[in-house]
N, C-alpha and C. Protein backbone atom coordinates (compact mmCIF):
# COMPACT_ATOMS: atom_id res chain seq x y z
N UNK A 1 14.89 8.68 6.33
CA UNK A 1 14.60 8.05 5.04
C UNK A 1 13.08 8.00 4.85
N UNK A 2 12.95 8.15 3.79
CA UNK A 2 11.52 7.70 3.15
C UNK A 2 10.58 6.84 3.64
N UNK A 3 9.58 6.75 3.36
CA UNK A 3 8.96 5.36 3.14
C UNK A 3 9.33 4.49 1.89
N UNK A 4 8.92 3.19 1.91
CA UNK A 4 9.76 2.53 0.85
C UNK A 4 9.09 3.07 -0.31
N UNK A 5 10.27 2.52 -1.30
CA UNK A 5 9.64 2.94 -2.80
C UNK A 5 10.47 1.88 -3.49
N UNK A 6 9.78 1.14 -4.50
CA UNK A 6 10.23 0.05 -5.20
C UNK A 6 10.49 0.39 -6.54
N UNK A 7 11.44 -0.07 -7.53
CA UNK A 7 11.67 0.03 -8.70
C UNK A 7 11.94 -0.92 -9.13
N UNK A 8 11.12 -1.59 -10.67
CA UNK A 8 11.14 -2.74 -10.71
C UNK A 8 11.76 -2.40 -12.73
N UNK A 9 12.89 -3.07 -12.93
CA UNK A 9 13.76 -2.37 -13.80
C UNK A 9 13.85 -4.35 -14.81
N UNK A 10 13.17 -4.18 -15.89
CA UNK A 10 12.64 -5.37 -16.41
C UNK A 10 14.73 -5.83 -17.50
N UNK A 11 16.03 -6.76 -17.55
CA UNK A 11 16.02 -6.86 -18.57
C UNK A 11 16.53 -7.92 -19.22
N UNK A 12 16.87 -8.18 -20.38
CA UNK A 12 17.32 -9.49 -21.02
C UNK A 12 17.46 -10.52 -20.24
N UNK A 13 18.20 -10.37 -19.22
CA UNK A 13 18.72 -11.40 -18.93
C UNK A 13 18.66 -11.56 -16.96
N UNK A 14 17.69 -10.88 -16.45
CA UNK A 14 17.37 -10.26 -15.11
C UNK A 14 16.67 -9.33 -14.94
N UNK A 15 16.37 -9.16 -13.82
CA UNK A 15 15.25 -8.02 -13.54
C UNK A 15 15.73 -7.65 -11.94
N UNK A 16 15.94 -6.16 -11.95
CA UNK A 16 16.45 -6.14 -10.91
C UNK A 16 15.37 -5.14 -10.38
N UNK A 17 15.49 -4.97 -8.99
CA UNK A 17 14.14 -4.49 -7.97
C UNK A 17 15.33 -3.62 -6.98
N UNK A 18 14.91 -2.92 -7.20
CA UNK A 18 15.44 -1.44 -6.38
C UNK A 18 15.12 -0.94 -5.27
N UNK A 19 14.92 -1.19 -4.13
CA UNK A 19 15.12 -0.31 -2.82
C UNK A 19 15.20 0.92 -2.54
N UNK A 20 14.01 1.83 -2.41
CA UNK A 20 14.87 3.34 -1.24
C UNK A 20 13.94 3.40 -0.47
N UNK A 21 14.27 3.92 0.57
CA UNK A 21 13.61 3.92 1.96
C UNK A 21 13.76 2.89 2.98
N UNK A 22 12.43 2.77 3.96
CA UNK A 22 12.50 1.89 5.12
C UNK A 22 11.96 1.09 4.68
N UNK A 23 12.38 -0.29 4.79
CA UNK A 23 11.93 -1.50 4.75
C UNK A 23 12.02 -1.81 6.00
N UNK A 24 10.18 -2.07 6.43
CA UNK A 24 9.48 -2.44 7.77
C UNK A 24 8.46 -3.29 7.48
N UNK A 25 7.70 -3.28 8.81
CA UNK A 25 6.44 -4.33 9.25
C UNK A 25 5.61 -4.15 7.37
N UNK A 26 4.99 -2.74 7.92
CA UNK A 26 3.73 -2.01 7.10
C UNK A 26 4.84 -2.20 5.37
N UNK A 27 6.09 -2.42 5.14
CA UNK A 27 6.18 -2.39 3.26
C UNK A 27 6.78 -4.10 2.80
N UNK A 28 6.88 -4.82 4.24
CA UNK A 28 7.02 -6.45 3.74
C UNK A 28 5.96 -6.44 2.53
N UNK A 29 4.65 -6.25 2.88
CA UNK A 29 3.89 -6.93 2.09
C UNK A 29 3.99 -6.63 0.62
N UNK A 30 4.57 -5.23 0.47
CA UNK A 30 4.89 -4.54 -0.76
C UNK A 30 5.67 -5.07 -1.23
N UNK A 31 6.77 -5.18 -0.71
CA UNK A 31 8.06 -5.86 -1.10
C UNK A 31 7.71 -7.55 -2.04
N UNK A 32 7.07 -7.95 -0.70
CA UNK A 32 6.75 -8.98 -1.64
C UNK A 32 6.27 -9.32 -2.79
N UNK A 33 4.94 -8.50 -3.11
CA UNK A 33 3.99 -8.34 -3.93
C UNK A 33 5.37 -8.04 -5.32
N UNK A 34 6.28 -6.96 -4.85
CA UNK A 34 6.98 -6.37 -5.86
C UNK A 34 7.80 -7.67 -6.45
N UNK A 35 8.51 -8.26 -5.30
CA UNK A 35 9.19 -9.26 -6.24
C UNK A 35 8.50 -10.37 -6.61
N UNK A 36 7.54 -10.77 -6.40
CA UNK A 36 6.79 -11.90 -7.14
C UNK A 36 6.60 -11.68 -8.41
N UNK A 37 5.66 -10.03 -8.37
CA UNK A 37 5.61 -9.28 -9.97
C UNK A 37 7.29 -9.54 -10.98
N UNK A 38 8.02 -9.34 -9.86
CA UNK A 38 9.81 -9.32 -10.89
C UNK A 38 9.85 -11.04 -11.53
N UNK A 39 8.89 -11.78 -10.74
CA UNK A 39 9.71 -12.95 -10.90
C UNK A 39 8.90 -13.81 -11.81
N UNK A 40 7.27 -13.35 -12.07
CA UNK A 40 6.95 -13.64 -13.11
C UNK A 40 6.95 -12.69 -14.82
N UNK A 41 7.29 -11.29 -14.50
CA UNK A 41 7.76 -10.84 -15.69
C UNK A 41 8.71 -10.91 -15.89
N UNK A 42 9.98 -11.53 -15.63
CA UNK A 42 11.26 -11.60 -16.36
C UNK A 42 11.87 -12.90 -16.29
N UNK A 43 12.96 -13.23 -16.98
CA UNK A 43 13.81 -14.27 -16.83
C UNK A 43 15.05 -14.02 -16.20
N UNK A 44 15.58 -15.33 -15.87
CA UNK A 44 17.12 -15.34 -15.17
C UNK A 44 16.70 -14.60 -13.90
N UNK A 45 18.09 -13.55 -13.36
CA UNK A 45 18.12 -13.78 -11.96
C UNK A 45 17.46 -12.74 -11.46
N UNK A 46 16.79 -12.70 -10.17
CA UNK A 46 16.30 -11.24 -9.46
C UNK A 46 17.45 -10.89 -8.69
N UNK A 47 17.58 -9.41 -9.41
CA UNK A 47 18.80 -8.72 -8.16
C UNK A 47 18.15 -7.89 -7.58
N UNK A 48 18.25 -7.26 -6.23
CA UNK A 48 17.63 -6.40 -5.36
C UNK A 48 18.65 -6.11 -5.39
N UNK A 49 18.47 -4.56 -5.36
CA UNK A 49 19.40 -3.59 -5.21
C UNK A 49 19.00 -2.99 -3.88
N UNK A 50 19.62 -2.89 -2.77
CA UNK A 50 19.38 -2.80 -1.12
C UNK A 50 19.98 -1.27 -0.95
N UNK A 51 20.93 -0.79 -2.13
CA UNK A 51 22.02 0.37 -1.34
C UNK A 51 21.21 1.63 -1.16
N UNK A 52 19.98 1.67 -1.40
CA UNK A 52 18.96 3.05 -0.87
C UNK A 52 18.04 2.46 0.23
N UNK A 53 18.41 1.33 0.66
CA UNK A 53 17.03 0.69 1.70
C UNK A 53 17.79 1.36 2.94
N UNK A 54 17.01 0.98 4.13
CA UNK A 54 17.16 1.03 5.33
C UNK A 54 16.24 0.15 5.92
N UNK A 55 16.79 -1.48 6.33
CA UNK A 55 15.86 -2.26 7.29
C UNK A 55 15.74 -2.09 8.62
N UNK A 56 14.52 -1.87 8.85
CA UNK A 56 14.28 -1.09 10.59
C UNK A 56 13.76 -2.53 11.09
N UNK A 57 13.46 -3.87 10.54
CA UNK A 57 13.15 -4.53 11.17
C UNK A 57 13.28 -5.70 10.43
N UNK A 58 13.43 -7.51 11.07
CA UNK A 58 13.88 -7.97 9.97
C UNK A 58 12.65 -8.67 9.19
N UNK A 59 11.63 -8.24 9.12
CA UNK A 59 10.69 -8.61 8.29
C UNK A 59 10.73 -8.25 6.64
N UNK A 60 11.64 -7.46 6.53
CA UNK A 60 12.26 -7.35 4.96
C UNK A 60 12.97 -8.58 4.83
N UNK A 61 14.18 -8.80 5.79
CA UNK A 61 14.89 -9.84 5.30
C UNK A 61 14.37 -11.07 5.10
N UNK A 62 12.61 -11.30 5.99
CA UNK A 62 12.60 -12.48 5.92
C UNK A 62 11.61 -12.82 4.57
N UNK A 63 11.42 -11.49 4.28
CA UNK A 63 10.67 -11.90 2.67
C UNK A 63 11.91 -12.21 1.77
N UNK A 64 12.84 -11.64 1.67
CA UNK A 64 13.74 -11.76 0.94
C UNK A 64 14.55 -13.21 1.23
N UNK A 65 14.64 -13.72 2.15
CA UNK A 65 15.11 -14.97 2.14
C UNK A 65 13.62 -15.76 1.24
N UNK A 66 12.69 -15.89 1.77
CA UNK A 66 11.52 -16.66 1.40
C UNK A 66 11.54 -16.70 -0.51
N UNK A 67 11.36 -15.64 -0.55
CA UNK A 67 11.49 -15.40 -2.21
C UNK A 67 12.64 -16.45 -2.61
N UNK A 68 13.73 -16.39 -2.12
CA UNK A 68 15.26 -16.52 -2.68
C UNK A 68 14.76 -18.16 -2.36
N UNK A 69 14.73 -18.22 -1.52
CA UNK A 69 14.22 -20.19 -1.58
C UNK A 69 13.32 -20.45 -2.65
N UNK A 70 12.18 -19.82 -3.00
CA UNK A 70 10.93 -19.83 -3.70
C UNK A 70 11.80 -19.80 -5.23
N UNK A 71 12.89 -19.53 -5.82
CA UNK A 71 13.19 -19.07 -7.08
C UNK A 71 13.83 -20.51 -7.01
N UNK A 72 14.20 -21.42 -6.67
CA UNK A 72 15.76 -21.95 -6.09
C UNK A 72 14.91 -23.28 -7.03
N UNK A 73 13.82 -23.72 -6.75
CA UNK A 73 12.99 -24.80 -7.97
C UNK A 73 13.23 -24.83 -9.23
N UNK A 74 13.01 -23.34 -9.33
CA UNK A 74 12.93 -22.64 -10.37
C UNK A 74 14.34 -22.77 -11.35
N UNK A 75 14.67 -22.73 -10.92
CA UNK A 75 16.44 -22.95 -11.31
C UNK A 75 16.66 -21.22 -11.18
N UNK A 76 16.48 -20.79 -10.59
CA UNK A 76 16.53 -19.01 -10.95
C UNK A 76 17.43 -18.70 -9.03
N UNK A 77 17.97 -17.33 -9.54
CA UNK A 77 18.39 -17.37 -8.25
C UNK A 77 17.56 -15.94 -7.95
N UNK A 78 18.22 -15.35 -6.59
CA UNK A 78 18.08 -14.40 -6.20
C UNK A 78 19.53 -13.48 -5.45
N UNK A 79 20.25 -12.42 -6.22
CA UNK A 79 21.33 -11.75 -5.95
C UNK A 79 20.65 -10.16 -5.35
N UNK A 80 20.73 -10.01 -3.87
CA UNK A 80 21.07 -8.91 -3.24
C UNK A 80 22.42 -8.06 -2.88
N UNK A 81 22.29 -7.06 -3.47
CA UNK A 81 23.61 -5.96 -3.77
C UNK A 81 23.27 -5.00 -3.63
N UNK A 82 25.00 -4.16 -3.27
CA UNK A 82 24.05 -2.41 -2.63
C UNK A 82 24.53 -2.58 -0.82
């Protein structure tokens, strides 16, 4: 697989963030950066779409939990699918 590559897909009612490649050490920080960007340009829920990722380590998951707490104030959630 790739290196990661993010797609950040803006709409009405969610914004969903797309996955392909490895999610590792070196694209946490990307990842993150990416969904913060999702979570102040859109409303309602962030879905990550995971079904092109590959986590080689769990430093993806642990941004992705962090975020998903971080929305939870917010009244907003966070749905991973794929």
């Amino acid at each position: 697989m790739p290196h990661l590559h993010i797609a950040v897909v803006r709409g009405p009612d969610q914004v969903v963030v797309r996955l392909t490649g490895d999610v590792d050490v070196p694209a946490a920080g990307r990842l993150d950066r990416a969904l913060q960007e999702a979570a102040v340009s859109g409303r309602g829920a962030v879905v990550v779409d995971v079904a092109g990722a590959r986590f080689r380590d769990s430093s993806g998951l642990r941004v992705l939990a962090l975020f998903s707490d971080a929305l939870v104030p917010a009244g907003r959630r966070c749905r991973v699918v794929g």
